[in-house]
N, C-alpha and C. Protein backbone atom coordinates (compact mmCIF):
# COMPACT_ATOMS: atom_id res chain seq x y z
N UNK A 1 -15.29 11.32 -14.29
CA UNK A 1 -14.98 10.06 -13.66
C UNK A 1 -15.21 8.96 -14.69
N UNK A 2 -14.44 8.07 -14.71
CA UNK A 2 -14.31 7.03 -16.21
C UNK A 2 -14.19 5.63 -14.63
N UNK A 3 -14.60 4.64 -15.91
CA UNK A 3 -14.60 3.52 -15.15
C UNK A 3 -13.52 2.96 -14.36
N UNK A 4 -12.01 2.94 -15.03
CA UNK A 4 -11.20 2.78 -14.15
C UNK A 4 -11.08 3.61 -12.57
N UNK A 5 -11.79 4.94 -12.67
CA UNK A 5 -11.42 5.49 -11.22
C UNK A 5 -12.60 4.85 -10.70
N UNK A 6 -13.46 4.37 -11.21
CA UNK A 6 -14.65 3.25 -10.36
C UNK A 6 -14.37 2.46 -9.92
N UNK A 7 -13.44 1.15 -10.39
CA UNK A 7 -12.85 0.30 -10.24
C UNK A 7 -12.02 0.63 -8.41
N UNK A 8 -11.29 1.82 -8.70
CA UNK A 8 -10.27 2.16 -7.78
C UNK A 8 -11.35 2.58 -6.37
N UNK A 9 -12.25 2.85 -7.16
CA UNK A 9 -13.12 3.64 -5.76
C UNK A 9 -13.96 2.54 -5.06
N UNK A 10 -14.23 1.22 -5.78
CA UNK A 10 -14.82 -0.12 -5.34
C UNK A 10 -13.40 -0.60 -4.32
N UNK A 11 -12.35 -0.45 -4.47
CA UNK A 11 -11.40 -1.12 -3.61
C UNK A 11 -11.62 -0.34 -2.30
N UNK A 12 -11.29 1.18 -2.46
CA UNK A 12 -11.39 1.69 -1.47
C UNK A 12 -12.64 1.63 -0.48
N UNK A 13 -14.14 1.72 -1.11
CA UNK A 13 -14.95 0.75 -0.48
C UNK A 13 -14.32 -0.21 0.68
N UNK A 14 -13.49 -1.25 -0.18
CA UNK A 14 -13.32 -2.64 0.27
C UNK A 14 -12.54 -2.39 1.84
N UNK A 15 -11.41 -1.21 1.46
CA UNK A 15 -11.05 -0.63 2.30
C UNK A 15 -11.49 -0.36 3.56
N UNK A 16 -12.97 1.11 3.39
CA UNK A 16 -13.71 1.31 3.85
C UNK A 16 -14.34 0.19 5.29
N UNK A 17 -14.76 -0.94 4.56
CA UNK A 17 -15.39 -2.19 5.29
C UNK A 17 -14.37 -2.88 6.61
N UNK A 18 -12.59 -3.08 5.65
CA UNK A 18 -11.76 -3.18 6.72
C UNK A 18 -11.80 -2.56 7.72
N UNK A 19 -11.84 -1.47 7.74
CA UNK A 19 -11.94 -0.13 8.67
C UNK A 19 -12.72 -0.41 9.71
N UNK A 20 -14.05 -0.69 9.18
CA UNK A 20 -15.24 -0.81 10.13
C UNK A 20 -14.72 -2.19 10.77
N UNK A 21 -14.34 -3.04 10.11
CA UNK A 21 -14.37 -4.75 11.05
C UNK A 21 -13.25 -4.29 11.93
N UNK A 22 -12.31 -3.41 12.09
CA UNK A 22 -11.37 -3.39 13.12
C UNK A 22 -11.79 -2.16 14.10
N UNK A 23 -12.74 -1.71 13.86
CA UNK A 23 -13.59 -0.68 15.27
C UNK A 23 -12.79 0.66 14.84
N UNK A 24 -12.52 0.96 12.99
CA UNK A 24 -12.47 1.86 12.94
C UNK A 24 -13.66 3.05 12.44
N UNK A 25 -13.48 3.89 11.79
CA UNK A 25 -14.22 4.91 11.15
C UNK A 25 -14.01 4.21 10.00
N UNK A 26 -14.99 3.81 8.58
CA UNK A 26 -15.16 3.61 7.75
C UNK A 26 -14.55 4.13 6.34
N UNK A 27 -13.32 4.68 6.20
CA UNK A 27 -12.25 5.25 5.23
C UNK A 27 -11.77 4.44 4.61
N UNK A 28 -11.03 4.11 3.53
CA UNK A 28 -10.60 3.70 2.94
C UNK A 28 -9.88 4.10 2.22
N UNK A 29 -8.03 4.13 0.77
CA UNK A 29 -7.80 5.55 0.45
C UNK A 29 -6.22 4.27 -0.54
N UNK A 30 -6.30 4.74 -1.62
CA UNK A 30 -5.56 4.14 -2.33
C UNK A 30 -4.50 5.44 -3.30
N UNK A 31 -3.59 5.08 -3.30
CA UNK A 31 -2.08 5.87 -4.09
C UNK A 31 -1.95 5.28 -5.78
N UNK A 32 -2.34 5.82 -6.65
CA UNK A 32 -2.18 5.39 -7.94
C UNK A 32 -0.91 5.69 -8.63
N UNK A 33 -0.02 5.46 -9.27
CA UNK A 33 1.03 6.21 -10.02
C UNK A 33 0.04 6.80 -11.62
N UNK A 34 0.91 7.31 -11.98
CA UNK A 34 0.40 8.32 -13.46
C UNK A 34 0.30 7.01 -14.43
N UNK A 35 0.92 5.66 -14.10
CA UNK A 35 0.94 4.45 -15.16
C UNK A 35 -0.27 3.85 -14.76
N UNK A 36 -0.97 3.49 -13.66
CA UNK A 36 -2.01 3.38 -13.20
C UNK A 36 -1.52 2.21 -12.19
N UNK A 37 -0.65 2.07 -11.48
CA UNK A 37 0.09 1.04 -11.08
C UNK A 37 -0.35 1.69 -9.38
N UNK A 38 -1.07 0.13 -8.52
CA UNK A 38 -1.46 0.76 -7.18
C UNK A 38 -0.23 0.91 -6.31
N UNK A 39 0.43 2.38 -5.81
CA UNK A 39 1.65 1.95 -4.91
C UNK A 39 1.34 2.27 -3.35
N UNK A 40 0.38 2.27 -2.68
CA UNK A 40 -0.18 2.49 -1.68
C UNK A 40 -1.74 2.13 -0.72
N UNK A 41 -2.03 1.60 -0.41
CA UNK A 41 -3.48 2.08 0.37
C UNK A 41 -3.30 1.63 1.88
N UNK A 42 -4.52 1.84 2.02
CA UNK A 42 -4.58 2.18 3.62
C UNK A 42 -5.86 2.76 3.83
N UNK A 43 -6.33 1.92 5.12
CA UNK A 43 -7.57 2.63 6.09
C UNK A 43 -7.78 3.15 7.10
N UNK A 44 -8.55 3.93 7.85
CA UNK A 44 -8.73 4.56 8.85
C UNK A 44 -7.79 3.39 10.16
N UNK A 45 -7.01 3.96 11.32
CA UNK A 45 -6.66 3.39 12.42
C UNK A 45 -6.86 4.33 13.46
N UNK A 46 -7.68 4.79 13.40
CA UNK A 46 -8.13 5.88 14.69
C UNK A 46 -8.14 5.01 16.35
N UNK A 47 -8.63 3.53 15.99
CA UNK A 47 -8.78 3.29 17.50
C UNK A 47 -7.59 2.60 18.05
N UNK A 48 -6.35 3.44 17.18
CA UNK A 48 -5.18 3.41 18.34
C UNK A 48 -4.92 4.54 19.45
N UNK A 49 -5.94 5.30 19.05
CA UNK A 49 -5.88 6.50 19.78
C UNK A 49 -4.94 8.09 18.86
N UNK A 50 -4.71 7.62 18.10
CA UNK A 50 -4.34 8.45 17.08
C UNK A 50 -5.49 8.85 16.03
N UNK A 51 -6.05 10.13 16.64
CA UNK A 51 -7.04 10.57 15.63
C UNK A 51 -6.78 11.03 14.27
N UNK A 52 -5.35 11.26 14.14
CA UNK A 52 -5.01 11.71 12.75
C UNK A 52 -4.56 10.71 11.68
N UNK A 53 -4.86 9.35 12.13
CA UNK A 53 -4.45 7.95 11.37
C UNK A 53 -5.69 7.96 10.43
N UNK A 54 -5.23 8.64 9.62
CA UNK A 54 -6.56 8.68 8.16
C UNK A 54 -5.59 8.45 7.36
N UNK A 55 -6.21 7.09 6.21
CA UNK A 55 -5.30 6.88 5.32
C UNK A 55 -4.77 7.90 4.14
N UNK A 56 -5.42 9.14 4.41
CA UNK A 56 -4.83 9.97 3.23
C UNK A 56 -3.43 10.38 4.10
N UNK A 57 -3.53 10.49 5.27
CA UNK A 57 -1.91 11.74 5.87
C UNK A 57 -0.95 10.16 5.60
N UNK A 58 -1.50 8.98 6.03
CA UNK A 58 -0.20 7.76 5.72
C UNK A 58 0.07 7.88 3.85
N UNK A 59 -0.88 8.08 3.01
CA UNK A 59 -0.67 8.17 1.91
C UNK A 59 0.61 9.31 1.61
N UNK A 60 0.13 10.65 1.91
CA UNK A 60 1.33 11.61 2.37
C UNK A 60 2.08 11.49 2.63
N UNK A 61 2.43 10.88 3.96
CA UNK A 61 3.84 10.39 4.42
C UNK A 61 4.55 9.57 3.19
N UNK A 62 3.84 8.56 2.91
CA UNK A 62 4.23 7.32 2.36
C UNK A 62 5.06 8.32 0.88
N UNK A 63 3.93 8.75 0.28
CA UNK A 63 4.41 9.41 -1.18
C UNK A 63 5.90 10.51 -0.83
N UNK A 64 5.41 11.39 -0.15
CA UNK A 64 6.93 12.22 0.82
C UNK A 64 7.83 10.97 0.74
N UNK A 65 8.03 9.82 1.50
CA UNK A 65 9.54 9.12 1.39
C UNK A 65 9.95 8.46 0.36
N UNK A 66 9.07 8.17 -0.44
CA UNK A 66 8.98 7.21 -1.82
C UNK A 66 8.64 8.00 -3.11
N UNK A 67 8.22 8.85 -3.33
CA UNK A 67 8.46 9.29 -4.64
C UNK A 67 9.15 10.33 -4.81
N UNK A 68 9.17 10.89 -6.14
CA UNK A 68 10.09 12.18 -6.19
C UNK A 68 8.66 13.37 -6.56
N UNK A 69 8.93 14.19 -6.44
CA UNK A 69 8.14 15.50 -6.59
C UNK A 69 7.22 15.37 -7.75
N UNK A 70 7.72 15.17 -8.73
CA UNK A 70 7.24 15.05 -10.26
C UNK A 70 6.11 13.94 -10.34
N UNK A 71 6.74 12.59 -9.79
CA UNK A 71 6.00 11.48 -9.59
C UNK A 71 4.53 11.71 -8.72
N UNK A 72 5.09 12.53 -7.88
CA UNK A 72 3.81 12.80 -6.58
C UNK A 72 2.50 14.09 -7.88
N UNK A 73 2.96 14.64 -8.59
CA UNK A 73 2.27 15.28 -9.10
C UNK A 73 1.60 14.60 -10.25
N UNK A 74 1.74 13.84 -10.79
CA UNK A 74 1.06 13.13 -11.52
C UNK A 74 0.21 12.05 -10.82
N UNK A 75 0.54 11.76 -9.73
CA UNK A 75 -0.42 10.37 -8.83
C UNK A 75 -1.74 10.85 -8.85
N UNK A 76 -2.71 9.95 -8.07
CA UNK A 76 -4.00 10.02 -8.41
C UNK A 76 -4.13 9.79 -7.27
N UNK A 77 -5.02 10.06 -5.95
CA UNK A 77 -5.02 8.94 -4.69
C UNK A 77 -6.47 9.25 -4.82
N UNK A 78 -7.39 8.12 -4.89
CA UNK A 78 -8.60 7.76 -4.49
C UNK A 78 -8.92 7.18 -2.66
N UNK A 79 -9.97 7.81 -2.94
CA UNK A 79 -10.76 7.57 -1.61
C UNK A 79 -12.13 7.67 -0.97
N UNK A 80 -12.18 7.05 -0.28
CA UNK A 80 -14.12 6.70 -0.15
C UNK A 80 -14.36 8.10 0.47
N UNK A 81 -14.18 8.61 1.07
CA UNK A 81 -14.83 9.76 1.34
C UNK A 81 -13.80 11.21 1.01
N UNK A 82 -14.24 12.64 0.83
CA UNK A 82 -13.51 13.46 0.64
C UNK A 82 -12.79 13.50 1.48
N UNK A 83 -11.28 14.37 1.13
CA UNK A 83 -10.61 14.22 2.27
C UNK A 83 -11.23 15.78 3.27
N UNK A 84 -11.08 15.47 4.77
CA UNK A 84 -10.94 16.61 5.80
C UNK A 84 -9.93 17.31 5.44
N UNK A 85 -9.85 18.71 6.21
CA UNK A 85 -8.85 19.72 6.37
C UNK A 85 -8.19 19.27 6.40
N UNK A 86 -7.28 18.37 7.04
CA UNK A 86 -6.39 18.05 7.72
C UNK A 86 -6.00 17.30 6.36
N UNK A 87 -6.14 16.35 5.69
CA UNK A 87 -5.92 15.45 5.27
C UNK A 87 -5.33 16.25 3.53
N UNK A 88 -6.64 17.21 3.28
CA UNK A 88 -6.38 18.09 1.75
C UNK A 88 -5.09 18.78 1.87
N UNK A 89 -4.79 19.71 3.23
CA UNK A 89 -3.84 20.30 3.48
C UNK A 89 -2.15 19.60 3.53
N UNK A 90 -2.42 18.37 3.40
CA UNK A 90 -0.92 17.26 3.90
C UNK A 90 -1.03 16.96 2.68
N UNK A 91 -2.40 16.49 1.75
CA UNK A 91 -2.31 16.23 -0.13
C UNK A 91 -1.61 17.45 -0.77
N UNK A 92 -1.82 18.37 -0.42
CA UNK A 92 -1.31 19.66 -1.16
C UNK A 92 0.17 20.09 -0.58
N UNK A 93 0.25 19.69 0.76
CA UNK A 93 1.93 20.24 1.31
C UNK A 93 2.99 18.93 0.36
N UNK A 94 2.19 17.80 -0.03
CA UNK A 94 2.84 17.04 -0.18
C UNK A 94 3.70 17.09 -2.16
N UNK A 95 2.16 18.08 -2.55
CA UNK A 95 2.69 17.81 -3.96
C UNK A 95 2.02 16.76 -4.69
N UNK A 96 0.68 15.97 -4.15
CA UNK A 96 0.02 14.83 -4.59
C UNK A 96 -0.90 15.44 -5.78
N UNK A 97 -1.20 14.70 -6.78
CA UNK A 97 -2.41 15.32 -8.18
C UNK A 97 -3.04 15.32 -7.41
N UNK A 98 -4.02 14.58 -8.71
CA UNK A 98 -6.24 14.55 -8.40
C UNK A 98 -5.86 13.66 -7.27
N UNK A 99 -7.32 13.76 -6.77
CA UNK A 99 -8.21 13.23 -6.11
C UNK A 99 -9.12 13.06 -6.03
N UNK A 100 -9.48 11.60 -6.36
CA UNK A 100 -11.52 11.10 -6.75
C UNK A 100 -12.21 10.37 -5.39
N UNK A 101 -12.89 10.80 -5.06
CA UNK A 101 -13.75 10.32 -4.21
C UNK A 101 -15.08 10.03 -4.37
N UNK A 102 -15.30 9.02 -3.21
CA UNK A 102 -16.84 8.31 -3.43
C UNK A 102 -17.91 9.08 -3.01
N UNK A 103 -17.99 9.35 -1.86
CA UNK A 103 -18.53 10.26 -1.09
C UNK A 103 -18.07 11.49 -0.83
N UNK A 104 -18.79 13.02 -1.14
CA UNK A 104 -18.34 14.31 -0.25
C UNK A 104 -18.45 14.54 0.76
N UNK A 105 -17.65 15.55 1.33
CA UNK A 105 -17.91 15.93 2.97
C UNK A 105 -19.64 16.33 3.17
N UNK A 106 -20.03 16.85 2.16
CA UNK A 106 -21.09 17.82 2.51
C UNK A 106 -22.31 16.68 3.01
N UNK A 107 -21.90 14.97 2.01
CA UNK A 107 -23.09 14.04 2.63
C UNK A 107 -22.79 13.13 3.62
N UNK A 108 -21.39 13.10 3.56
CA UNK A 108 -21.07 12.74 5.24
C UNK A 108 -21.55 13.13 6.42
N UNK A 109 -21.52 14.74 6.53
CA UNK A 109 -21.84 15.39 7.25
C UNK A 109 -23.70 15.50 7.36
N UNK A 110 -24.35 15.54 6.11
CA UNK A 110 -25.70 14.91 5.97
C UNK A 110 -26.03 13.79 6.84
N UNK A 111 -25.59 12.53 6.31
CA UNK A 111 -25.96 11.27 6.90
C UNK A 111 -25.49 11.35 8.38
N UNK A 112 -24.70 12.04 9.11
CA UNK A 112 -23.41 12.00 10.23
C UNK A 112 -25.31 12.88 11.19
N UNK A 113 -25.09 13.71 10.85
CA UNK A 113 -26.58 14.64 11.65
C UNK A 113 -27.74 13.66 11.04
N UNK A 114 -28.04 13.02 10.68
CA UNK A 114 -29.59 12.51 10.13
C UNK A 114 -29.57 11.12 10.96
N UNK A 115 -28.63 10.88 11.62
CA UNK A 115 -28.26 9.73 12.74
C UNK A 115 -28.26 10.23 13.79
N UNK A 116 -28.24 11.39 13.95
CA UNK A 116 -27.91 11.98 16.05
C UNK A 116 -26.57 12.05 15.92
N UNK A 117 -24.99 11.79 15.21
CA UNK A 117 -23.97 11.66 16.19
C UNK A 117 -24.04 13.16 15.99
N UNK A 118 -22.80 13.61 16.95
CA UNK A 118 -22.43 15.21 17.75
C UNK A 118 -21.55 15.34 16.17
N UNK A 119 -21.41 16.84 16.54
CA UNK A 119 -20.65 17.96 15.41
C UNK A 119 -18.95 16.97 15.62
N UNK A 120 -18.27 17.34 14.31
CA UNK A 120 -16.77 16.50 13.87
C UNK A 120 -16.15 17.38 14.58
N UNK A 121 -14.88 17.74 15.19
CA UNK A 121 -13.97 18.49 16.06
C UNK A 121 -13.63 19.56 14.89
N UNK A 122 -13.86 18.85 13.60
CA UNK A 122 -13.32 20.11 12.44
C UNK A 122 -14.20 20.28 11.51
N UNK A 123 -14.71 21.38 10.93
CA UNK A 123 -15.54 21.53 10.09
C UNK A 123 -15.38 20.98 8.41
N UNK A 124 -16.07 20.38 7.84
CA UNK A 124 -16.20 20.08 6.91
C UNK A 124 -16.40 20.60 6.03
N UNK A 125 -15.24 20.88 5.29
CA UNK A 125 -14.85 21.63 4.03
C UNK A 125 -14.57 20.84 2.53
N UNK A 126 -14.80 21.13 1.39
CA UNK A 126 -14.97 20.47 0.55
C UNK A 126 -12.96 20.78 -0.17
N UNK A 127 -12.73 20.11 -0.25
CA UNK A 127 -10.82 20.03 -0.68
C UNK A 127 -10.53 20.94 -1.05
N UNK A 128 -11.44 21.79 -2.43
CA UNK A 128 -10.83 22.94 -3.08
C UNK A 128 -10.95 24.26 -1.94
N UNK A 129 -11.58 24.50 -0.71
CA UNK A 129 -12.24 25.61 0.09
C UNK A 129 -10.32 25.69 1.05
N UNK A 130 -9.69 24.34 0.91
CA UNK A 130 -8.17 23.98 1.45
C UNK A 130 -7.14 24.03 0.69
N UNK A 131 -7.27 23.29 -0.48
CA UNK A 131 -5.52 23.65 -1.52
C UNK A 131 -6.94 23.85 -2.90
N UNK A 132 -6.85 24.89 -3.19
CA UNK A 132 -7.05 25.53 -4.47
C UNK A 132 -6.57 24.65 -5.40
N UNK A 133 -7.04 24.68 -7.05
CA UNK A 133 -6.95 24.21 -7.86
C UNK A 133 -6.20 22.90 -7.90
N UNK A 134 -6.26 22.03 -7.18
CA UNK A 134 -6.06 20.62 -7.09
C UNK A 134 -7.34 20.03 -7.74
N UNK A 135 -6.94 19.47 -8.94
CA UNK A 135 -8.18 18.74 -10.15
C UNK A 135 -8.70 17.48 -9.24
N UNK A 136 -9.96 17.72 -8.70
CA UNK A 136 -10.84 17.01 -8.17
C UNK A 136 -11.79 16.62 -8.83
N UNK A 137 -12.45 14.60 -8.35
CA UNK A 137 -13.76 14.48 -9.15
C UNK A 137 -14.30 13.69 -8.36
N UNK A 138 -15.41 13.63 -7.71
CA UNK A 138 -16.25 12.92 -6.99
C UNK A 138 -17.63 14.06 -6.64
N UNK A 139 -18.75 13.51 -6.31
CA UNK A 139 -18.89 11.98 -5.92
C UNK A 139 -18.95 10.70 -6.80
N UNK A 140 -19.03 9.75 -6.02
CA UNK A 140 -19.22 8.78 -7.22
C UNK A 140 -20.90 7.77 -6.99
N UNK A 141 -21.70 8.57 -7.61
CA UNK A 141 -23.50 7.71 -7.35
C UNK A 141 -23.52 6.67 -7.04
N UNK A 142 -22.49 5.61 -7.46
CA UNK A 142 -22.60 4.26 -7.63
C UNK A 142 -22.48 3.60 -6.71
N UNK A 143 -21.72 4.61 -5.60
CA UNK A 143 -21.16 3.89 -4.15
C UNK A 143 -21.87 4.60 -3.30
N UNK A 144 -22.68 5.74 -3.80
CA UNK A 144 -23.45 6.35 -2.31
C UNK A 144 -24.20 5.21 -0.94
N UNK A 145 -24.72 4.57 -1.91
CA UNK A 145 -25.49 3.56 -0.74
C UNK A 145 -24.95 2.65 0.14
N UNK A 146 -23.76 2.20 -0.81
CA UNK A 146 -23.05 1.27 0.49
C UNK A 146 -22.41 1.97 0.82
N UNK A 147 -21.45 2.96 0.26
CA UNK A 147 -20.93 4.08 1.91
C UNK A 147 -21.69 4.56 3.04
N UNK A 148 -23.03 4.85 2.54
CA UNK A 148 -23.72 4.99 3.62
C UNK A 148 -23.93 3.85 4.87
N UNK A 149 -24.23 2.87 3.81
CA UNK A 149 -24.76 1.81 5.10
C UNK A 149 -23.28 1.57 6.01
N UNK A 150 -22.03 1.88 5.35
CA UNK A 150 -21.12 1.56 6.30
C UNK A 150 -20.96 2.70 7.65
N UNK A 151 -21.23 4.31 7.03
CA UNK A 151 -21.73 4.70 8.04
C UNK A 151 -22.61 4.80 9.07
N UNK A 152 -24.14 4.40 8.46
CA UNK A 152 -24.63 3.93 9.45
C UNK A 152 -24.40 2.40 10.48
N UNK A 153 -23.81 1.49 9.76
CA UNK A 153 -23.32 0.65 10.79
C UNK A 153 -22.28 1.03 11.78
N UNK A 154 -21.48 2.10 11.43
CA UNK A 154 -20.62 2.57 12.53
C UNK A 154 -21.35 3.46 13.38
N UNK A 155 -21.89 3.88 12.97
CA UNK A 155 -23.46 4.88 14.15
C UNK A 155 -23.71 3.46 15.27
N UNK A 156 -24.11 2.78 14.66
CA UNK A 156 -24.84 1.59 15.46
C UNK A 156 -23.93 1.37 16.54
N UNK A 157 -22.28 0.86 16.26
CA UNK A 157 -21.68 0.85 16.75
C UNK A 157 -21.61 1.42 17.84
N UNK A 158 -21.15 2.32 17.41
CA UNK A 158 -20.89 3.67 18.45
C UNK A 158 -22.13 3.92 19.18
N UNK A 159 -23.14 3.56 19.00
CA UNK A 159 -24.50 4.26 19.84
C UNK A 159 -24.28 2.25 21.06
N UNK A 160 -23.69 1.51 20.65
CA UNK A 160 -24.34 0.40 21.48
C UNK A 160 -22.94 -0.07 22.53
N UNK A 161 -21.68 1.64 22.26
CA UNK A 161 -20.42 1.77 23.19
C UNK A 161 -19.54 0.65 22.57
């Protein structure tokens, strides 16, 4: 991880925070081209009632209608937390490169139980356990603490309905 994917992983943060001020889940998730040029981001919209509105499957979609195959394999998409099943599996159907993240599933799922909330509907798998050899690099130390606190402010949330 080099400073520019720091840079990228501070936005998604920024992301992250949007998320939370609109009563979402705390995600965040940005589309890089191979020139380093941002052509995408997007945050969690779960409280439309669409649980699968994680900005990595809109990243997917988005890269599917807008790039070409080649292009999608050289991209980079950063994001504050690893992606879920769901999300690695639509990066890999799609043909997307790396992927750097701030946070892993494994301390999501840490901090997620060290608060009381209930088990995720899907188990938490780390990207490579979903699409094999997709060049992954996270975590990133630098952001552990304020990802956390954004999770725990969404705990709060959620515990006060």
């Amino acid at each position: 991880m080099n400073e520019t994917d720091h840079k990228h992983l501070l936005r998604c943060a920024e992301l992250a925070e949007t998320a939370l001020s609109t009563n979402n889940d705390p995600f965040g998730s940005i589309l890089v081209s191979a020139s380093g040029e941002v052509l995408f981001e997007e945050h969690n919209w779960e409280s439309t009632g669409d649980a699968t509105r994680h900005p990595e499957i809109d990243i997917a979609k988005w890269a599917a209608a807008n790039m070409s195959a080649a292009e999608r394999a050289v991209a980079t998409v950063y994001t504050s937390g690893e992606h879920c099943p769901m999300c690695a599996a639509a990066h890999a159907w799609v043909g997307l490169g790396r992927i750097v993240y701030a946070v892993s599933s494994a301390q999501l799922t840490e901090w997620r139980t060290a608060m009381g909330d209930g088990p995720s509907p899907v188990n938490g798998l780390p990207i490579s356990a979903i699409a094999p050899g997709l060049p992954i690099d996270g975590p990133d130390p630098a952001l552990q603490d304020r990802m956390h606190e954004l999770h725990r402010r969404r705990h709060e949330m959620r515990s006060r309905g």
